[in-house]
Protein backbone atom coordinates (compact mmCIF):
# COMPACT_ATOMS: atom_id res chain seq x y z
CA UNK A 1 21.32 -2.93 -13.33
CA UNK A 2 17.97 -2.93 -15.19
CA UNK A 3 14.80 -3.58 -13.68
CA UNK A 4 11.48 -3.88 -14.41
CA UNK A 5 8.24 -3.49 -12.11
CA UNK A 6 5.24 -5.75 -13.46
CA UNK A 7 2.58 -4.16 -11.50
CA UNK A 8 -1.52 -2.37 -12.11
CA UNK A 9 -3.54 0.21 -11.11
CA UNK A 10 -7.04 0.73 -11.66
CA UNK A 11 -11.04 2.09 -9.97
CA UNK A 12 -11.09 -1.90 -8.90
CA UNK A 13 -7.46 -2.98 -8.27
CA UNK A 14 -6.45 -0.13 -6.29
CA UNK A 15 -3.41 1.87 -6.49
CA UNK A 16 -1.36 0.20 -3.70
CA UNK A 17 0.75 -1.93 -5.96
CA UNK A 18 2.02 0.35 -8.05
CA UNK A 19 2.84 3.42 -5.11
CA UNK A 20 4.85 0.87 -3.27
CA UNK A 21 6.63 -0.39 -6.02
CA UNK A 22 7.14 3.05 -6.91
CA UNK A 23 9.02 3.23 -3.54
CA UNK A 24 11.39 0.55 -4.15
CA UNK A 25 11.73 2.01 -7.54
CA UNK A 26 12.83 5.40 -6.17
CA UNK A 27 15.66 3.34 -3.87
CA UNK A 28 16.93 1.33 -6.52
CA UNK A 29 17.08 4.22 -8.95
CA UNK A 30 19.61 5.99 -6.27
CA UNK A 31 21.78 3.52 -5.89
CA UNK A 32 21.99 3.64 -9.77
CA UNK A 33 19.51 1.05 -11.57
CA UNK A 34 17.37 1.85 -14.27
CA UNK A 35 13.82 0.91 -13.99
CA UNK A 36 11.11 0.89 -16.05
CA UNK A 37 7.41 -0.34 -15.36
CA UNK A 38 5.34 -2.59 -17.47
CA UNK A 39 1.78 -1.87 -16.85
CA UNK A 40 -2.04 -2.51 -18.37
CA UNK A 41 -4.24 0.57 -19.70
CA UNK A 42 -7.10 -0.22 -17.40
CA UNK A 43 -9.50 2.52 -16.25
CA UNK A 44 -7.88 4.60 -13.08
CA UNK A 45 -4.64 3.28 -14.58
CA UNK A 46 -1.15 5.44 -12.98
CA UNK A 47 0.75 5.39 -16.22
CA UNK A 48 1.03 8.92 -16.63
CA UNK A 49 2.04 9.30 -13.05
CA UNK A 50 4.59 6.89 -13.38
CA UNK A 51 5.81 8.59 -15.97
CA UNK A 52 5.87 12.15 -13.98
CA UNK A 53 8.22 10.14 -11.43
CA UNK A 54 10.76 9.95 -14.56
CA UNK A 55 9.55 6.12 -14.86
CA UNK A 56 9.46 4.50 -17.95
CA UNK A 57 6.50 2.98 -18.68
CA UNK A 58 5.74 0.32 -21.22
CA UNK A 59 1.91 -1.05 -22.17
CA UNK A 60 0.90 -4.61 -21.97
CA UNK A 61 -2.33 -3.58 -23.80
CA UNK A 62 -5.65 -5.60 -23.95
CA UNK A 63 -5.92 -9.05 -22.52
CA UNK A 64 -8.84 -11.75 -22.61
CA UNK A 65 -10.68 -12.94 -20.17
CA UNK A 66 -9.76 -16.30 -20.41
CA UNK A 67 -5.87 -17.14 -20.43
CA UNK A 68 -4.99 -13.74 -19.46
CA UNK A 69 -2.05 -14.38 -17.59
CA UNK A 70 -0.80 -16.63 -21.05
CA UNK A 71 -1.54 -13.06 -22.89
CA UNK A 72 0.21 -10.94 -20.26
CA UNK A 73 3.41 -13.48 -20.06
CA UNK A 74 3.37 -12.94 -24.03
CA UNK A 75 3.28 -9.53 -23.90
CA UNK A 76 5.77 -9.33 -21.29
CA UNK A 77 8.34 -11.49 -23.24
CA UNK A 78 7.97 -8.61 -25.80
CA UNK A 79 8.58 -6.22 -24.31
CA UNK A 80 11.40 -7.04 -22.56
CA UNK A 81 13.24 -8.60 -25.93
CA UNK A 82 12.18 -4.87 -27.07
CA UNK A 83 14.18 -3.60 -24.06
CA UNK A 84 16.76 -6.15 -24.03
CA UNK A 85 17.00 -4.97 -28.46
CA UNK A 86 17.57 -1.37 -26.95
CA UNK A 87 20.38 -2.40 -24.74
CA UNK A 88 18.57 -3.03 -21.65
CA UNK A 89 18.17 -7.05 -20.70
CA UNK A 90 16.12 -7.21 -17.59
CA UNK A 91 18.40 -8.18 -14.60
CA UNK A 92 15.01 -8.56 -12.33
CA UNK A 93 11.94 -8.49 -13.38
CA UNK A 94 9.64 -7.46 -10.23
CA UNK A 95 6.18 -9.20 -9.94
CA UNK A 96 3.18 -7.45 -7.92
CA UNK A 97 0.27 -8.65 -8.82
CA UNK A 98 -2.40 -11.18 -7.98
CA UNK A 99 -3.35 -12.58 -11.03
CA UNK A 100 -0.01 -13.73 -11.84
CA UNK A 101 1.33 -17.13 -10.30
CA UNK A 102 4.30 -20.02 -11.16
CA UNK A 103 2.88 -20.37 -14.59
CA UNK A 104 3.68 -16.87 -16.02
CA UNK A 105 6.48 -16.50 -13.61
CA UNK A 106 8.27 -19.75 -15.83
CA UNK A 107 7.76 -18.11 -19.10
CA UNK A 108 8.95 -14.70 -18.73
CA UNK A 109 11.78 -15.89 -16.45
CA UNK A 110 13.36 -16.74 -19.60
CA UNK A 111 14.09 -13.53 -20.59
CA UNK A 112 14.87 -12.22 -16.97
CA UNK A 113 17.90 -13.09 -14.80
CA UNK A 114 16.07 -12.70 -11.68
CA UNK A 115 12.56 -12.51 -10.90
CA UNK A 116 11.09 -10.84 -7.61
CA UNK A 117 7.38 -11.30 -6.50
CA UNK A 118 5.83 -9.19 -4.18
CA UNK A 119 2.85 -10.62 -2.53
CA UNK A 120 0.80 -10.41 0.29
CA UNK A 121 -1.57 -13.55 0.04
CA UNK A 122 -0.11 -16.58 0.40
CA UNK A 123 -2.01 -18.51 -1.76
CA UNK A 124 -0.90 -19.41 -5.04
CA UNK A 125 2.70 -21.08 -6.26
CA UNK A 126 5.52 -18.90 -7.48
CA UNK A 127 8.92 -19.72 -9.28
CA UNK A 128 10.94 -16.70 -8.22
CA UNK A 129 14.26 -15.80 -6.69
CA UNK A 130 13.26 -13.27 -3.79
CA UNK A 131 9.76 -12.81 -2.48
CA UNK A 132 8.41 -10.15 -0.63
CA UNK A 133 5.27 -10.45 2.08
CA UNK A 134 5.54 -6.91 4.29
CA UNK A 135 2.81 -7.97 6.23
CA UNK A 136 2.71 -9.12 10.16
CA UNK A 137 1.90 -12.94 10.67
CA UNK A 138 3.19 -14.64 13.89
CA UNK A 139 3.90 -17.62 11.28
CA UNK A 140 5.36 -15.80 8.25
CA UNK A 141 7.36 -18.72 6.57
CA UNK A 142 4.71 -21.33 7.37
CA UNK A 143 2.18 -19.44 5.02
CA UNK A 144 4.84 -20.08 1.90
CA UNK A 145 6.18 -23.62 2.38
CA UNK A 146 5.31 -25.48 -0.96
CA UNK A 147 4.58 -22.45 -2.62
CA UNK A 148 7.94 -21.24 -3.69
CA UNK A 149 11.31 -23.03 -4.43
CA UNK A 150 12.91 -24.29 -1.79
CA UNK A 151 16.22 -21.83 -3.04
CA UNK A 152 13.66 -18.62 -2.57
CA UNK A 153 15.20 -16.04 -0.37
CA UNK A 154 12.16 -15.12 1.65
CA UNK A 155 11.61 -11.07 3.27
CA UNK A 156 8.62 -11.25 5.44
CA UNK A 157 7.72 -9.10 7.74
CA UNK A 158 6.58 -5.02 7.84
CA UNK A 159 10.17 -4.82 8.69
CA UNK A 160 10.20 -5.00 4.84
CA UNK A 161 7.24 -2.75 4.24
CA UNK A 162 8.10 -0.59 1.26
CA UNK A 163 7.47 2.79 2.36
CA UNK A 164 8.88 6.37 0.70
CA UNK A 165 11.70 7.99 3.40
CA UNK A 166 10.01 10.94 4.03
CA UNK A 167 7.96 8.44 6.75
CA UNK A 168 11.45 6.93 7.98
CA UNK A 169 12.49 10.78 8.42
CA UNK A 170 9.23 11.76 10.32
CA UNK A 171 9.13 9.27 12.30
CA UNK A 172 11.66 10.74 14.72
CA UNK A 173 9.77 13.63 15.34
CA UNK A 174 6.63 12.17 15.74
CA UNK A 175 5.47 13.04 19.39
CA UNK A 176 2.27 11.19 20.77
CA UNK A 177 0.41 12.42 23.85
CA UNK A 178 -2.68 9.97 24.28
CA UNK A 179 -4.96 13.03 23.46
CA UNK A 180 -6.97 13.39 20.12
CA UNK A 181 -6.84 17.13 18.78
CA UNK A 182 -6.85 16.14 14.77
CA UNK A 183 -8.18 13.13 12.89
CA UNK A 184 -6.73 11.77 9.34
CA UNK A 185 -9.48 10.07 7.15
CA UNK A 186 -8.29 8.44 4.35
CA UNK A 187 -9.29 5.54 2.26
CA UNK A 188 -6.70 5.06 0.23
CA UNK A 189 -6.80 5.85 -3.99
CA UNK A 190 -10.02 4.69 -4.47
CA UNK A 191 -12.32 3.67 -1.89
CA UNK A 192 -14.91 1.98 -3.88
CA UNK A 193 -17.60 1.55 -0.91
CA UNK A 194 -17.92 5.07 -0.58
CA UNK A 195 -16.73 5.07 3.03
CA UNK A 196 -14.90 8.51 3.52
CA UNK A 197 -18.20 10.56 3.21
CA UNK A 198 -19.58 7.94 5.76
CA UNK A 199 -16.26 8.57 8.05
CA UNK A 200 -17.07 12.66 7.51
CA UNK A 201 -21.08 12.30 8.52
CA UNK A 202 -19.89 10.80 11.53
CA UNK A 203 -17.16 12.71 12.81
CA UNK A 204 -19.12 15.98 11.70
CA UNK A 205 -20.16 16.46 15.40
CA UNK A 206 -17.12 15.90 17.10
CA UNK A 207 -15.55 18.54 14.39
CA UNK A 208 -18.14 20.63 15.84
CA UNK A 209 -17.14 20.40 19.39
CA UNK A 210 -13.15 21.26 18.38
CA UNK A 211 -12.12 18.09 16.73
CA UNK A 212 -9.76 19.00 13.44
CA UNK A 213 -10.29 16.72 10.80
CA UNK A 214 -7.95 16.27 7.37
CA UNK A 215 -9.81 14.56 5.04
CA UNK A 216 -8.04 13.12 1.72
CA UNK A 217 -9.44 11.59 -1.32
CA UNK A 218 -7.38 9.21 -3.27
CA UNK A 219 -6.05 9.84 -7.00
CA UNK A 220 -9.22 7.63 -8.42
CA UNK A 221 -11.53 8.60 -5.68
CA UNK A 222 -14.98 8.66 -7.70
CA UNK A 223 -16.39 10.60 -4.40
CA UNK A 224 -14.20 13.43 -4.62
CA UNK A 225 -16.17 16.35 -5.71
CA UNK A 226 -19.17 15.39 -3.22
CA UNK A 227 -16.40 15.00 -0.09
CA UNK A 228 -15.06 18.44 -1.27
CA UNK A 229 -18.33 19.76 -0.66
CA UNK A 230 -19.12 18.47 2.32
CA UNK A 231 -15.60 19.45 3.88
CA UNK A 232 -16.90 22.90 3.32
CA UNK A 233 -20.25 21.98 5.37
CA UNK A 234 -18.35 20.75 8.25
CA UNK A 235 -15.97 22.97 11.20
CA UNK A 236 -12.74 22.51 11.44
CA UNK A 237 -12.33 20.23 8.58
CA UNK A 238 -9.91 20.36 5.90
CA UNK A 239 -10.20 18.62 2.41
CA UNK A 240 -7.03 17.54 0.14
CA UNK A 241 -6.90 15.51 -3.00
CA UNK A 242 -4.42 13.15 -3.50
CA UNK A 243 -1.66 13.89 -0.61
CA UNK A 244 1.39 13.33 -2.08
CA UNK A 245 2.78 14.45 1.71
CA UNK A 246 1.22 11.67 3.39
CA UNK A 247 4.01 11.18 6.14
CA UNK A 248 3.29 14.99 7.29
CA UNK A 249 -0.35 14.63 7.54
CA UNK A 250 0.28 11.69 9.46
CA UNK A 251 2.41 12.71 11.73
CA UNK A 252 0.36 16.03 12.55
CA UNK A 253 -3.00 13.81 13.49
CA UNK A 254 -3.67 11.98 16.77
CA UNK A 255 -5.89 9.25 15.26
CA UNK A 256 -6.39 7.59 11.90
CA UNK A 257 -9.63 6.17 10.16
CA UNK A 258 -9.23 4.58 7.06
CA UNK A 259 -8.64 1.14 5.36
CA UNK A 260 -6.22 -1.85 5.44
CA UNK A 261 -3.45 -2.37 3.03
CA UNK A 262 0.03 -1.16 2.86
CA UNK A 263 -0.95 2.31 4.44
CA UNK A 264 -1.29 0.14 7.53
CA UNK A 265 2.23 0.43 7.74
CA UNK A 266 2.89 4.18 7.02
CA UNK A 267 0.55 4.72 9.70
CA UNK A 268 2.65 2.11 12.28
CA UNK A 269 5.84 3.77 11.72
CA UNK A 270 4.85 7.19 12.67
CA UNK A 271 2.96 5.34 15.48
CA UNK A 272 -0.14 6.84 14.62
CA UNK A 273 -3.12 4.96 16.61
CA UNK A 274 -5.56 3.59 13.61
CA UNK A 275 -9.64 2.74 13.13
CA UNK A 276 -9.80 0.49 10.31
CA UNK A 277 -11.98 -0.31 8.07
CA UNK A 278 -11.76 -2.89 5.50
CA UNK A 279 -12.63 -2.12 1.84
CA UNK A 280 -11.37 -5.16 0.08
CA UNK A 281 -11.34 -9.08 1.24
CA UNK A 282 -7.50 -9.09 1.18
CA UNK A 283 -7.12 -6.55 3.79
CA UNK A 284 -8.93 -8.38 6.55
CA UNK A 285 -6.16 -11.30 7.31
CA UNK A 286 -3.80 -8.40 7.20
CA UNK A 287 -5.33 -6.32 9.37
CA UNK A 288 -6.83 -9.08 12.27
CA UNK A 289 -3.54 -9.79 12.30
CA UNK A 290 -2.36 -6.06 13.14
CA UNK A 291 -5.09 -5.62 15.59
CA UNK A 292 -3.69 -9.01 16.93
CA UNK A 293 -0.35 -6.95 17.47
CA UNK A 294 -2.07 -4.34 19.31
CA UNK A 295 -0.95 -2.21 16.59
CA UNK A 296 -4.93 -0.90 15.18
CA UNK A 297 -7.80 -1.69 15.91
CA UNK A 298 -10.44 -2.95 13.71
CA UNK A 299 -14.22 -2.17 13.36
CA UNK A 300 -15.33 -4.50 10.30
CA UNK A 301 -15.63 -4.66 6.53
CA UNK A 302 -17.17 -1.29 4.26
CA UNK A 303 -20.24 -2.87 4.03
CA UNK A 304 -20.67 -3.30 7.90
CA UNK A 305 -19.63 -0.03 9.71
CA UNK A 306 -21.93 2.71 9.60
CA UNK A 307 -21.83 6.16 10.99
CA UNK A 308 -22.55 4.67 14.98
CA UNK A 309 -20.39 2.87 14.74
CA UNK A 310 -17.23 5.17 13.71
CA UNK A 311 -18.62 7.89 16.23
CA UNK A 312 -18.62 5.17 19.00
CA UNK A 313 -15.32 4.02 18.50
CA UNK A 314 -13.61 7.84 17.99
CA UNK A 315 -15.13 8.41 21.24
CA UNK A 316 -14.21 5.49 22.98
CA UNK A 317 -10.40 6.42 22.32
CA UNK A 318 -10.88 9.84 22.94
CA UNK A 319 -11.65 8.76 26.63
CA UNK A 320 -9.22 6.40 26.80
CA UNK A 321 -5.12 8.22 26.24
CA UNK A 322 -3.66 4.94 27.53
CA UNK A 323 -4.93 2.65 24.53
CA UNK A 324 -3.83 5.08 22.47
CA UNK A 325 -0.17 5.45 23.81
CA UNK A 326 -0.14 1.72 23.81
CA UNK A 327 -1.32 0.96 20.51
CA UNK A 328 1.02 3.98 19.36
CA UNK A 329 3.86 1.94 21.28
CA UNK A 330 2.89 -1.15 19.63
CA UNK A 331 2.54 -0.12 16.14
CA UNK A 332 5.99 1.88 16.08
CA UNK A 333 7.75 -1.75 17.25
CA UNK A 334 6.34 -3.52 13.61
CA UNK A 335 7.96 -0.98 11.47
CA UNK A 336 10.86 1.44 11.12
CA UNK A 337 10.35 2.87 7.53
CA UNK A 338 13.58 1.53 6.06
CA UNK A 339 12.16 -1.03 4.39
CA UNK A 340 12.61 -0.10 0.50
CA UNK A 341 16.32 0.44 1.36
CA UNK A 342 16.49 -2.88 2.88
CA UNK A 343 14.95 -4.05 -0.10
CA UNK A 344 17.16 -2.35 -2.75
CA UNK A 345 19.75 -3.54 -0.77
CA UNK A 346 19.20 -7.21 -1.28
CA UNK A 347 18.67 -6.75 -4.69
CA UNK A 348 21.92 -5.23 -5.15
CA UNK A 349 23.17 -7.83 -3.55
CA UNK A 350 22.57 -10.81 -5.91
């Protein structure tokens, strides 16, 4: 089975769509598909890490600013009569990206059997076979009536979340006490509001007074150099660049302060209690909704939390081991890890 992964990163997208399509990529590719991303040279772009994972990966090139998604459906339809010329016809074409709705979805469906979107918005129309939300909603099918064909198989839910299995594996020896020895900061690949040396200024006394910290800066972090340095400044603090062991550093801290997003859900499956802090307007729903579960807890939008604020609420939890066991409790309950086999699974299926 052939499939290809439509998906970007960049300093302003983020690098969430591509890392979790990478995980479903890595489950399909066991169970024998080939797959091969198609993906824009923007700046921050993960093409050459793509490629390190033994990924294929094509280049849509330049697009306009006006009819880009006519462009991009072009371009796509090229390269996949390139592929399909080379012996490789796209059996599913994977879709994760926002700026891409019904209208390219039509277009390049004619050169793919199947066509998977994976979104997390809810609000544009899609013509696809299989779509993907891995976020929690007490509504989940409600959000996509009218939005999809009425013959879309639907997978909604964190149950879903696509995660690598090293955080399916940890997650059974993951051991939480209510106490807070070590905090994780991390803001994801890029964390464009600058909100991990905030996180560090504020956490610097506690670090002081025996609190560990683990620190990590993203892939396209722009801050990295300066949180390096001030790692160095601060006790008991620890700095890494682009943690490719996520699930371990997870699992060894007691509390987590960082953004929305898919890492919401590594972070529920190892039942590791969560501060969050949104750094982009589609990770608010996502995570109200996740507080709404009991499953974080969160203190408001980059622009909003400052240094008081963090310190208040790391304190606050520190004094209180019983909201931490429960929202441990509750966040383990959303998610069990397996969802890229689940996935690659259904896939398989069709």
């Amino acid at each position: 089975m052939n499939v290809y992964i439509r998906a970007d990163a960049s300093v302003r997208i983020g690098t969430g769509h591509v890392m979790r399509c990478l995980s479903l990529a890595d489950e399909l590719r066991e169970r024998g598909a080939k797959v091969a991303f198609l993906c824009r040279e923007l700046e921050g772009n993960l093409i050459s890490y793509i490629r390190e994972r033994g990924y294929p990966a094509r280049t849509i090139g330049e697009l306009p600013s006006a009819d880009s998604w006519l462009v991009d459906a072009k371009r796509t339809l090229e390269l996949l009569d390139e592929a399909a010329s080379e012996g490789a016809p796209a059996d599913w074409l994977v879709v994760d990206h926002y700026s891409l709705d019904r209208r390219y979805e039509l277009i390049v469906g004619t050169r793919a059997r199947r066509i998977m979107v994976v979104d997390d918005l809810a609000n544009r129309p899609h013509r696809c076979d299989l779509l993907l939300d891995q976020n929690y909603y007490e509504a989940p099918r409600a959000r996509y009536v009218g939005l999809v064909p009425d013959d879309c198989s639907l997978l909604l839910g964190p149950r879903y979340a696509l995660l690598r299995p090293e955080f399916a594996e940890a997650r059974s020896r993951v051991r939480r006490a209510g106490a807070v020895r070590r905090a994780l900061v991390s803001f994801g690949g890029t964390d464009p509001g600058g909100v991990t040396l905030t996180a560090l200024r504020a956490l610097a006394p506690l670090a002081a007074e025996g609190l560990g910290l683990t620190v990590v800066a993203g892939k396209l972090n722009r801050d990295a150099e300066a949180i390096e340095l001030a790692c160095r400044e601060v006790p008991n603090a620890r700095f890494i660049r682009h943690a490719d062991r996520m699930a371990e550093l997870m699992a060894e801290a007691d509390l987590a302060i960082g953004a929305g997003g898919a890492t919401t859900w590594e972070r529920c499956c190892l039942g590791l209690p969560s501060l969050i802090v949104t750094i982009a307007d589609n990770q608010r729903e996502l995570t109200e909704q996740a507080e709404a579960a009991g499953a974080v807890r969160c203190l408001g939008t980059a622009e909003s939390v400052d240094e008081r604020v963090l310190r208040e609420a790391v304190l606050q939890l520190m004094d209180r081991p019983s909201e931490l066991s429960r929202m441990s409790e509750n966040a383990m309950k959303l998610t069990d890890g397996r969802g890229a086999k689940i996935v690659a699974k259904e896939m398989l299926g069709w």
